[in-house]
Every structure is written in structure tokens, then in C-alpha cells.
Protein backbone atom coordinates (compact mmCIF):
# COMPACT_ATOMS: atom_id res chain seq x y z
CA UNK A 1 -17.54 -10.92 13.88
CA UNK A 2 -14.95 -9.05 11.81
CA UNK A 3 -14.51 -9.80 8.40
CA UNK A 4 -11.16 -10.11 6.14
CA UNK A 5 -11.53 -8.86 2.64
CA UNK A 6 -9.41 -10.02 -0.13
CA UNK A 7 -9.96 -8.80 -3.72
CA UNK A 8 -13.57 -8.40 -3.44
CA UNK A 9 -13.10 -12.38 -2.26
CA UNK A 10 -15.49 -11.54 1.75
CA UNK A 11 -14.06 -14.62 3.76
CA UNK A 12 -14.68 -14.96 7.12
CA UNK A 13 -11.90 -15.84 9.85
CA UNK A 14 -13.06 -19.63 9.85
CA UNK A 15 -10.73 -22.25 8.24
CA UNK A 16 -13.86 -23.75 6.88
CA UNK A 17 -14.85 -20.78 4.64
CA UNK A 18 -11.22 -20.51 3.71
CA UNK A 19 -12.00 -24.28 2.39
CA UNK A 20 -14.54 -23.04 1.00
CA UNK A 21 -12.77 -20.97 -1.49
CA UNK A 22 -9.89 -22.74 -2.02
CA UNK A 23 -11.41 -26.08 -2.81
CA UNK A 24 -12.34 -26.88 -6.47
CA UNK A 25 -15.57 -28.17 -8.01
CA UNK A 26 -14.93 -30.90 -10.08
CA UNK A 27 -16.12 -30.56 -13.61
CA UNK A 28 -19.70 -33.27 -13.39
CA UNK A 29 -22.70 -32.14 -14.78
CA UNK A 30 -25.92 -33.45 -12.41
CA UNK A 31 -27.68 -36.42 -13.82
CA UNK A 32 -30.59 -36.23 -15.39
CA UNK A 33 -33.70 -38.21 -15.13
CA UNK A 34 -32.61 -40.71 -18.21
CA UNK A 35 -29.36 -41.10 -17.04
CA UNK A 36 -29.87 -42.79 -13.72
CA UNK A 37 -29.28 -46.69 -14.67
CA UNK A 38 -25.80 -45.56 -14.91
CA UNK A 39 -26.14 -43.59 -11.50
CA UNK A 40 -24.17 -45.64 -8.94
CA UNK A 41 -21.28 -46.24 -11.16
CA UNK A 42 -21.03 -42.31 -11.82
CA UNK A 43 -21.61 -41.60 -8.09
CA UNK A 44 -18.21 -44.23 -7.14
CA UNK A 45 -16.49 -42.28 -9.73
CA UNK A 46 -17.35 -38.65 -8.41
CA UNK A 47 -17.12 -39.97 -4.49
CA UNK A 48 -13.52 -40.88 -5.24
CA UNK A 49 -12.08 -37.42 -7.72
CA UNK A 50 -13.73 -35.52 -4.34
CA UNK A 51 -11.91 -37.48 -1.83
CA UNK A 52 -8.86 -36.94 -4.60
CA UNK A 53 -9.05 -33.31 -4.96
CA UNK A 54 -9.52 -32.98 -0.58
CA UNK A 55 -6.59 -34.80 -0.41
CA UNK A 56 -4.73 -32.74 -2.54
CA UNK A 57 -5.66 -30.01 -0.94
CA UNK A 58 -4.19 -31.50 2.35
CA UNK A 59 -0.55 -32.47 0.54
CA UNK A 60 -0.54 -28.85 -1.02
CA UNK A 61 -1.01 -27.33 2.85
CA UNK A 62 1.00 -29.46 4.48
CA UNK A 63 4.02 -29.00 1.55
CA UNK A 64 4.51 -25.34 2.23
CA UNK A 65 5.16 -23.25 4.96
CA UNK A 66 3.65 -20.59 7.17
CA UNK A 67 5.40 -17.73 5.03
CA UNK A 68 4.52 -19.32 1.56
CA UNK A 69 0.80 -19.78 2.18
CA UNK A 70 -0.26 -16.37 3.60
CA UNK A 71 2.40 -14.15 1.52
CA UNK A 72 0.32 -15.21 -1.71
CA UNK A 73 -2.05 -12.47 -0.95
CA UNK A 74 -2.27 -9.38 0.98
CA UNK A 75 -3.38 -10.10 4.29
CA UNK A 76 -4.30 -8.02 7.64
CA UNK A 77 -5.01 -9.19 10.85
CA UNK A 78 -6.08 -7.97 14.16
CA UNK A 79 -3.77 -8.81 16.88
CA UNK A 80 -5.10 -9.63 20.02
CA UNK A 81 -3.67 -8.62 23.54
CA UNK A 82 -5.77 -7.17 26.79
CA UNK A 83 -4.13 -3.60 25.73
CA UNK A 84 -5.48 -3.60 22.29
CA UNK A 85 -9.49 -3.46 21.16
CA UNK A 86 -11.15 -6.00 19.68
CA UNK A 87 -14.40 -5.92 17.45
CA UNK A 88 -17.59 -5.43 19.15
CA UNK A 89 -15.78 -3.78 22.33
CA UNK A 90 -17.21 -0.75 24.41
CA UNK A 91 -15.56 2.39 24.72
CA UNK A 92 -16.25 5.44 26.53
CA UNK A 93 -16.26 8.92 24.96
CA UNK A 94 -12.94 10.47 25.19
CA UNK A 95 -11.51 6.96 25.77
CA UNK A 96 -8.67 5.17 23.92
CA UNK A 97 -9.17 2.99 20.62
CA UNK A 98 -5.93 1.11 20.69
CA UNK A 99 -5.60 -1.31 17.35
CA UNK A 100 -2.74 -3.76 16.61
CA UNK A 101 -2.35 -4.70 13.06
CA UNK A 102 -0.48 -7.09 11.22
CA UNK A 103 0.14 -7.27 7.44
CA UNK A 104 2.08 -8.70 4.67
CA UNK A 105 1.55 -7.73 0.93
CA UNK A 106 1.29 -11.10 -0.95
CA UNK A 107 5.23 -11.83 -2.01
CA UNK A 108 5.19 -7.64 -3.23
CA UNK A 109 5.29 -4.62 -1.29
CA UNK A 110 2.89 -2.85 0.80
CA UNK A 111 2.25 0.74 -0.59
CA UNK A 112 -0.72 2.20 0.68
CA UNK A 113 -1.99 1.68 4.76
CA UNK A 114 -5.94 3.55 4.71
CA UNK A 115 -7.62 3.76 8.07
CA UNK A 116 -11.58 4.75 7.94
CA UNK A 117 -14.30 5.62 10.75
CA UNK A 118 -17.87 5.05 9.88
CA UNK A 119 -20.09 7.28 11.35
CA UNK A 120 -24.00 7.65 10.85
CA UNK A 121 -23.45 10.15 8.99
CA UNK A 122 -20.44 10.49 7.48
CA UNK A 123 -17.08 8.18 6.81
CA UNK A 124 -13.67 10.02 8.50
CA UNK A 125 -10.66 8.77 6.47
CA UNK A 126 -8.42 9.22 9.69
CA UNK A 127 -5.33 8.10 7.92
CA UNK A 128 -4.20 7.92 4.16
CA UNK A 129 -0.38 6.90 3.79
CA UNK A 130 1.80 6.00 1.32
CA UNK A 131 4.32 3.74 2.65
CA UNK A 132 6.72 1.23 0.77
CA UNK A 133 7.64 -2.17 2.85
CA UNK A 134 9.01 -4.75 0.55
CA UNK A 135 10.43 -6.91 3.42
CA UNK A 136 9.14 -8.12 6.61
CA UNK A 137 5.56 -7.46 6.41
CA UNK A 138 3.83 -4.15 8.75
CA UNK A 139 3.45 -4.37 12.47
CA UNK A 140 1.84 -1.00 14.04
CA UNK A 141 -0.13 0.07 16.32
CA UNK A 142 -2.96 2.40 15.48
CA UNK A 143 -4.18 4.84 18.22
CA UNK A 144 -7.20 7.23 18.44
CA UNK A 145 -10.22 8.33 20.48
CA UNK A 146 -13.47 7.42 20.60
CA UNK A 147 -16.23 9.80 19.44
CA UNK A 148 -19.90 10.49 21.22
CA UNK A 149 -21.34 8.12 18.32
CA UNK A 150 -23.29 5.34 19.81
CA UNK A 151 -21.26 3.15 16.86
CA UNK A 152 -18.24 3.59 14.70
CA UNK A 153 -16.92 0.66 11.68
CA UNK A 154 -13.54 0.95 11.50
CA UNK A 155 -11.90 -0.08 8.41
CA UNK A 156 -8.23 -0.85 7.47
CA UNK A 157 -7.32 -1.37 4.46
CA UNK A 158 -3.66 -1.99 2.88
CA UNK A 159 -2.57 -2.40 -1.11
CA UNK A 160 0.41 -3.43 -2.38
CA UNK A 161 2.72 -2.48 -5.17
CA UNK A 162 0.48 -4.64 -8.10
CA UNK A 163 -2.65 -3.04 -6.72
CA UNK A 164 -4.01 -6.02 -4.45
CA UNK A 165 -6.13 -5.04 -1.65
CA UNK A 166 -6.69 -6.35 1.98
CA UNK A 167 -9.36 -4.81 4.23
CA UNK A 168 -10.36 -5.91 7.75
CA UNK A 169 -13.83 -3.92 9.40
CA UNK A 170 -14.37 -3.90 13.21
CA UNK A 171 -17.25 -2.26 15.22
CA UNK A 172 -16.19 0.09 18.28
CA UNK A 173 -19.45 0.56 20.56
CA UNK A 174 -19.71 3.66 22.69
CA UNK A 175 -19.81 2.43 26.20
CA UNK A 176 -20.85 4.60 29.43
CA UNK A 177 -19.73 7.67 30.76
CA UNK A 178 -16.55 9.73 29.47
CA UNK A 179 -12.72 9.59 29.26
CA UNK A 180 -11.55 12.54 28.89
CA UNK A 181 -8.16 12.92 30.05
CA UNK A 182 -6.11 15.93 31.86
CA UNK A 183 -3.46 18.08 29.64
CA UNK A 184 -0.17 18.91 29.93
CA UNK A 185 0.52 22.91 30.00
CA UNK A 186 3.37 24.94 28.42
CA UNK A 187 2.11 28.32 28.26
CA UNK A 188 5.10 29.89 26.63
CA UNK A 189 8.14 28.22 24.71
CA UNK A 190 10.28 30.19 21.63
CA UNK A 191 11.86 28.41 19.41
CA UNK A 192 14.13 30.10 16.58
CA UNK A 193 14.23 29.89 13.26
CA UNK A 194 16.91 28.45 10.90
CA UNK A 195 19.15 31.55 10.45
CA UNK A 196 18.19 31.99 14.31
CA UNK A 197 21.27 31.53 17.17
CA UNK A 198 19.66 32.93 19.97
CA UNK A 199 17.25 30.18 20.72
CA UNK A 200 16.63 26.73 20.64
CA UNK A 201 15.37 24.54 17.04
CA UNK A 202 13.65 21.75 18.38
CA UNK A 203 10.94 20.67 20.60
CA UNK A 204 9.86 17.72 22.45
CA UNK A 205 5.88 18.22 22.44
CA UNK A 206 5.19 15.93 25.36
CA UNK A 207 7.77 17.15 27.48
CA UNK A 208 7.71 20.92 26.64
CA UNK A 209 12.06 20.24 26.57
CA UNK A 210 13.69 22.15 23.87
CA UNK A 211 17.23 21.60 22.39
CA UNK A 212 19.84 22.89 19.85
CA UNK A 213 22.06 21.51 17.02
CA UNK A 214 24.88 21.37 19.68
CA UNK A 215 22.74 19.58 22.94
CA UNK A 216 20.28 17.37 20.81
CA UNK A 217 22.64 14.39 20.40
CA UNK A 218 20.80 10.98 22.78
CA UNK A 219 17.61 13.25 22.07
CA UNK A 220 16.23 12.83 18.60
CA UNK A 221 13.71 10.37 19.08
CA UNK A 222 12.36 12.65 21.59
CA UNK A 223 11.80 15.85 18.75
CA UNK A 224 8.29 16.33 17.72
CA UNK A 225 8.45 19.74 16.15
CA UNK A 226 10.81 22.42 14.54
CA UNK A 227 9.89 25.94 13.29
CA UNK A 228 11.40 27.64 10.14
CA UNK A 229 10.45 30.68 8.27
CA UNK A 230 10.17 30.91 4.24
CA UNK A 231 8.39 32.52 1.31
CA UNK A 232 5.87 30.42 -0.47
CA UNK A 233 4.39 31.28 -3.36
CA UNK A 234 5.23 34.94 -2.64
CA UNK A 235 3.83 34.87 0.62
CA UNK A 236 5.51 35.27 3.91
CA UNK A 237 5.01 31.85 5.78
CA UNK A 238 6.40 31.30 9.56
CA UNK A 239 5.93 27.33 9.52
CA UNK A 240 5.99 24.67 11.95
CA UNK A 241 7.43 21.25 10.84
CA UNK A 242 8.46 17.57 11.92
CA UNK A 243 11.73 15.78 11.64
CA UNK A 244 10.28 12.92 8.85
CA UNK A 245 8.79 15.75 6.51
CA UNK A 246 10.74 15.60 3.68
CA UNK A 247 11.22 19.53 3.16
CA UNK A 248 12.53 19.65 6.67
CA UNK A 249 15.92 18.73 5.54
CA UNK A 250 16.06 21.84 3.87
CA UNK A 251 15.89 23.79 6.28
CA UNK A 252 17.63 21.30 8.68
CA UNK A 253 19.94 18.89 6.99
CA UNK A 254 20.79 17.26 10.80
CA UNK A 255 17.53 15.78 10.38
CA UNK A 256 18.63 13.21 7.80
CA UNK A 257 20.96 11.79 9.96
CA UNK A 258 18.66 10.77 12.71
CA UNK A 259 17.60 6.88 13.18
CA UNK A 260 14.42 8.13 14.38
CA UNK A 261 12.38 11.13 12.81
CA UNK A 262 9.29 11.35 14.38
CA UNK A 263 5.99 12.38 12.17
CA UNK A 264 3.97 15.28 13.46
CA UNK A 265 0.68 15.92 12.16
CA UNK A 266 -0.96 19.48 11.88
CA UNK A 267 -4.68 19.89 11.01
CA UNK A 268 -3.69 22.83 8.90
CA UNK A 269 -7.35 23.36 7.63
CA UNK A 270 -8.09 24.30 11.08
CA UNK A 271 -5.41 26.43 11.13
CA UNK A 272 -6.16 28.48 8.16
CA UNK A 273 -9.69 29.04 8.95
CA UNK A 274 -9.58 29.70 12.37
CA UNK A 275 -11.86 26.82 13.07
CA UNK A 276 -10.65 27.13 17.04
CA UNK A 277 -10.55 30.39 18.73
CA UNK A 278 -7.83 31.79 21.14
CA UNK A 279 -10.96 31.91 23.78
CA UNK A 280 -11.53 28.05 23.50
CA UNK A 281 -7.80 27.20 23.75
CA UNK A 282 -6.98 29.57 26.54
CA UNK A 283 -10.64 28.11 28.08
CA UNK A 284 -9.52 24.35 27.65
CA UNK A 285 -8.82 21.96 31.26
CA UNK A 286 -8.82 18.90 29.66
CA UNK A 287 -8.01 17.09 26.58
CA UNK A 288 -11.78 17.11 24.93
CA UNK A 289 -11.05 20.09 22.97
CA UNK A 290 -7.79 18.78 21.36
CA UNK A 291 -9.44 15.82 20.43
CA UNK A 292 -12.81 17.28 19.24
CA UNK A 293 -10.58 20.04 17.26
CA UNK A 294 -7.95 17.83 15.03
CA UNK A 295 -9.76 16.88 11.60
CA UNK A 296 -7.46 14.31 9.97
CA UNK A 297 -9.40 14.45 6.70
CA UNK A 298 -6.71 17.99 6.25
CA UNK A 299 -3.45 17.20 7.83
CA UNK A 300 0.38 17.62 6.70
CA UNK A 301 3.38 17.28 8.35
CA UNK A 302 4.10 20.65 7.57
CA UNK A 303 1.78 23.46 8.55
CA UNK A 304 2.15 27.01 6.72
CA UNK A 305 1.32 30.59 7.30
CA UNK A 306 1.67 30.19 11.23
CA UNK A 307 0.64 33.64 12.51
CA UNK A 308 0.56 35.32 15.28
CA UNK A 309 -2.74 34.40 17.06
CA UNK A 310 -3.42 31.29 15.08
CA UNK A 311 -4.07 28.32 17.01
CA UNK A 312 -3.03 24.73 14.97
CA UNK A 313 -4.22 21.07 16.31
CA UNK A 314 -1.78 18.54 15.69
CA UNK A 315 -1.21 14.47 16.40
CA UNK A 316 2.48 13.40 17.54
CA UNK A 317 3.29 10.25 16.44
CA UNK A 318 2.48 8.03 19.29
CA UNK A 319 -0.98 9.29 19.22
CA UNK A 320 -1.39 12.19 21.72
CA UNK A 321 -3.57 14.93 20.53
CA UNK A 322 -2.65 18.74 21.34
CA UNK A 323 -2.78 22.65 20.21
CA UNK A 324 -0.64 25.09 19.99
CA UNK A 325 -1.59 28.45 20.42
CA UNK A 326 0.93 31.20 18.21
CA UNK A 327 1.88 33.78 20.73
CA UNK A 328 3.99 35.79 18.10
CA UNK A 329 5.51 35.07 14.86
CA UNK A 330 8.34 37.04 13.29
CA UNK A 331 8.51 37.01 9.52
CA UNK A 332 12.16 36.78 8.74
CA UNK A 333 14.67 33.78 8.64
CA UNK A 334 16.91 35.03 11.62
CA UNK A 335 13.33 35.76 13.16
CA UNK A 336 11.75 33.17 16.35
CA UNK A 337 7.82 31.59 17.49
CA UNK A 338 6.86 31.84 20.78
CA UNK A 339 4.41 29.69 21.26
CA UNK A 340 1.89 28.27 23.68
CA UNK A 341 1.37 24.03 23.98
CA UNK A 342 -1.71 21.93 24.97
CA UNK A 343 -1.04 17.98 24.73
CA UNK A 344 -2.46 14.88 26.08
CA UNK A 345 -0.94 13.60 29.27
């Protein structure tokens, strides 16, 4: 069983145990040995405030609606649906944890959405996002894939704008053989930069489909990744971005225009340490190095100091986990990246 956690208040999904909570104690002290001639008189009296204060609680329920008793604290749950996982389910390495979530923030808004794997022998905070919904409560679908740990506790956890928590804990089991899944290949795409009009801006990572200012229009919501050169903090930095990071617009103001901007992810600690080597990429057949290679602990929507040779994981918003390999790099704003692509199928 899952548990729902609600300012340090651990209830479980029953309606009893909400009961439990919500019902008040009336205010008797127990009788003591000397007092018991009086006992059955006291006893009427106490039978009936119970049966008072029950009913109560009935009228209150029954006198307001769905909306008004669940929005007066922050609340997750776990939808349920043959697509999605459910606590206590088995999954094979490699395979797909698919989890549907539901949440409102208590009558305020929801700021913060944390997503946590528990491992033996460490805790991955897989996502970390500030977020502001004031209206309508949060509906998403969390996607990942399952590790070689025999066990993982997943933990959600949302907060809203006075600081109230909600947390909801499942257990993922690791069930027989592996799921590791074939690739999609695009061993060379360039892309130019934004004083660039040689070459296309934008890039559809699942597709390997690139476009321009001039041929993107009916295509946005397809754009994963755009590349742009700068100097930061004195240092030359040929950088890959996303349509939703904020410094983007920058670089492209079209971008703030579009109904959909879609959130790339690059594990930019990877990246800068060369944590994956050109031999491993060039090496990989299916998708269990992309997986195994993205750390989310060190991610950013924008990923720096893109040089030739370096190879950057990254997670497109829908989930699929890929690499790009950095073929070349120039280092000037009228410059272009040629790179190579790895992604999930």
C-alpha cells in the first residue's frame, strides 16, 4: 500500500483513517473508581455528544462539495489506468515507469513538483521544479526507466505557495529479464547559430527534421533543441538550448511566441567531465547507454561549453532519453554545430 502524506499528518488511502483524523474527541475525562454511582448517567450523556459530533461530521460532508473538501489541503494522487504503474508493480530493467499524477494545492498555488528514487544506496532526486499553478490543479504524466535495483521508493512530493506539503511513496519492483529498447540514428545534422543564414536553427530530436525561422510555422511543438554561440564569463561557449529556457529568447525572440515550447534537458555534468566517451557513444546499439548515462541530479535546459568531441545526454520532454555526440563546434556567432544524435525510439 501507498501512503498519502499531508503535513507530517501519514494517512492511509482508507476513508476510515481519514475519519480517523478528522473526527474530534470530546473533552470527558475517564471515570475514576469513586465516581462510578454516577456512571450510567455520564455514559447516556457521552453516548449521545458522540453520536452528536458523528453526525456533524456527516452534515459538514454532505454540505460541501467535491472541490471544497479536497482543495483545503494539498493533495496528490495516483491515477490509475492499464498504461500507468501502480505501487508494488514489476518492471524489467530498461523497461518503462509510466506515473499519472494528480494534484491540487489546498485553495493556493502549487509551486514546487519534487520527484525522488530510493535506491539501497543512495536517493536520486530525478526531478526538482519550480512551477506556479494557481488554477486548475496539476495533471502530468511522469516517465522514466527502471534501474537494475531489485527495489526503488518513488516519492512525489508537491508544495504550495504557503509552504504546505503533499507526498505520495510507491514501490517499483524489478521484474525479469530486460527492456532495453532500439535507437534512432542521425549520425550527422548542422545546425547554425544565431547570426548563422546558411543553415537551419532548430531541431526536432525524435525525428532528426530540422527547420528555419521561415519553414517552422505548424512545427513548433515538434522543436526539441536550438544551438547558439556566446561568451560567458569570458569564455567562449558554443551552447545547445530548448525553446522553454528562458535565455533562449535572447538569442531567439520567435520562441516567445510559440503555444508550445518544449523543455529539453541536458546532463551538463556529464558533459563537462567527459563522464561518456566518444568510443561508448559511437559503440552504442541500443538505448541502455542513454539511459545508464543521463544523471538528473545535474541537468539544465541549457548546456554550455559544447565542444568539439564532447558528448552531452539529454531528456526531451516526453521522456525519451538520448546523446549527442559534438562533431565540430565553431566559436563565433555567424559560426554552426554539426552534430551526431542517439534517441530512444
Amino acid at each position: 500500500m501507498f501512503f498519502l502524506h499531508y503535513n507530517n499528518i501519514k494517512a492511509a488511502r482508507t476513508g476510515n483513517d481519514f475519519l480517523r483524523y478528522a473526527a474530534p474527541t470530546p473533552a470527558f475525562p475517564q471515570l475514576g473508581e469513586g465516581e462510578k454511582g454516577a456512571s450510567d448517567f455520564f455514559r447516556r450523556i457521552k453516548g449521545c455528544i458522540y453520536a452528536l459530533s458523528f453526525i456533524g461530521i456527516l452534515l459538514s460532508f454532505s454540505g460541501c462539495s467535491k472541490e471544497e473538501a479536497t482543495d483545503q489541503f494539498p493533495f496528490i494522487l495516483i491515477n490509475q489506468g492499464t498504461e500507468y504503474n501502480q505501487d508494488g508493480d514489476y518492471v524489467p530493467v530498461g523497461g518503462q515507469i509510466k506515473i499519472s499524477i494528480s494534484a491540487v494545492g489546498g485553495g493556493s498555488a502549487i509551486t514546487n513538483l519534487r520527484v525522488k528514487r530510493g535506491l539501497s544506496d543512495q536517493t536520486i532526486t530525478e526531478l526538482d521544479k519550480g512551477i506556479y499553478i494557481s488554477e486548475g490543479g496539476l495533471d502530468t504524466v511522469l516517465i522514466y526507466v527502471k534501474s537494475a535495483e531489485a527495489q526503488e521508493t518513488w516519492n512525489i512530493f508537491i508544495m504550495n505557495e504557503n509552504r504546505d506539503t503533499a507526498s505520495v511513496f510507491l514501490t517499483i519492483n524489478k521484474g525479469d529479464g530486460s527492456a532495453y529498447g532500439p535507437i534512432y540514428y542521425y549520425p550527422s545534422v548542422t545546425l547554425g547559430y544565431q547570426a548563422n543564414g546558411q543553415y537551419a536553427h532548430f531541431l526536432d530530436l525524435h525525428s532528426g527534421n530540422y527547420y528555419d525561422p521561415e519553414n517552422v510555422n505548424g512545427h513548433e511543438q515538434d522543436v526539441d533543441l536550438a544551438a547558439f554561440y556566446y561568451i560567458s564569463s569570458g569564455k567562449s561557449s558554443p551552447t545547445l538550448t530548448c525553446p522553454a529556457y528562458p535565455s533562449a529568447l535572447t538569442y531567439y525572440p520567435a520562441f516567445e511566441s510559440w503555444s508550445v515550447k518544449n523543455s529539453t534537458l541536458y546532463d551538463y555534468k556529464t558533459t563537462d567531465n567527459d563522464l561518456v566517451s566518444i568510443a561508448q557513444f559511437d559503440a552504442a546499439e541500443n538505448d541502455s547507454l542513454l539511459v545508464a548515462g543521463y544523471l538528473p541530479q545535474n541537468v539544465s535546459g541549457n548546456c554550455k561549453f559544447c565542444y568539439t568531441g564532447k558528448i552531452i545526454p539529454f531528456k526531451t520532454a516526453d521522456g525519451k532519453y538520448g546523446m549527442i555526440k559534438v562533431i565540430r563546434a565553431d566559436e563565433e556567432e555567424d559560426g554552426s554545430m554539426e552534430i551526431a544524435v542517439k534517441i530512444q525510439q
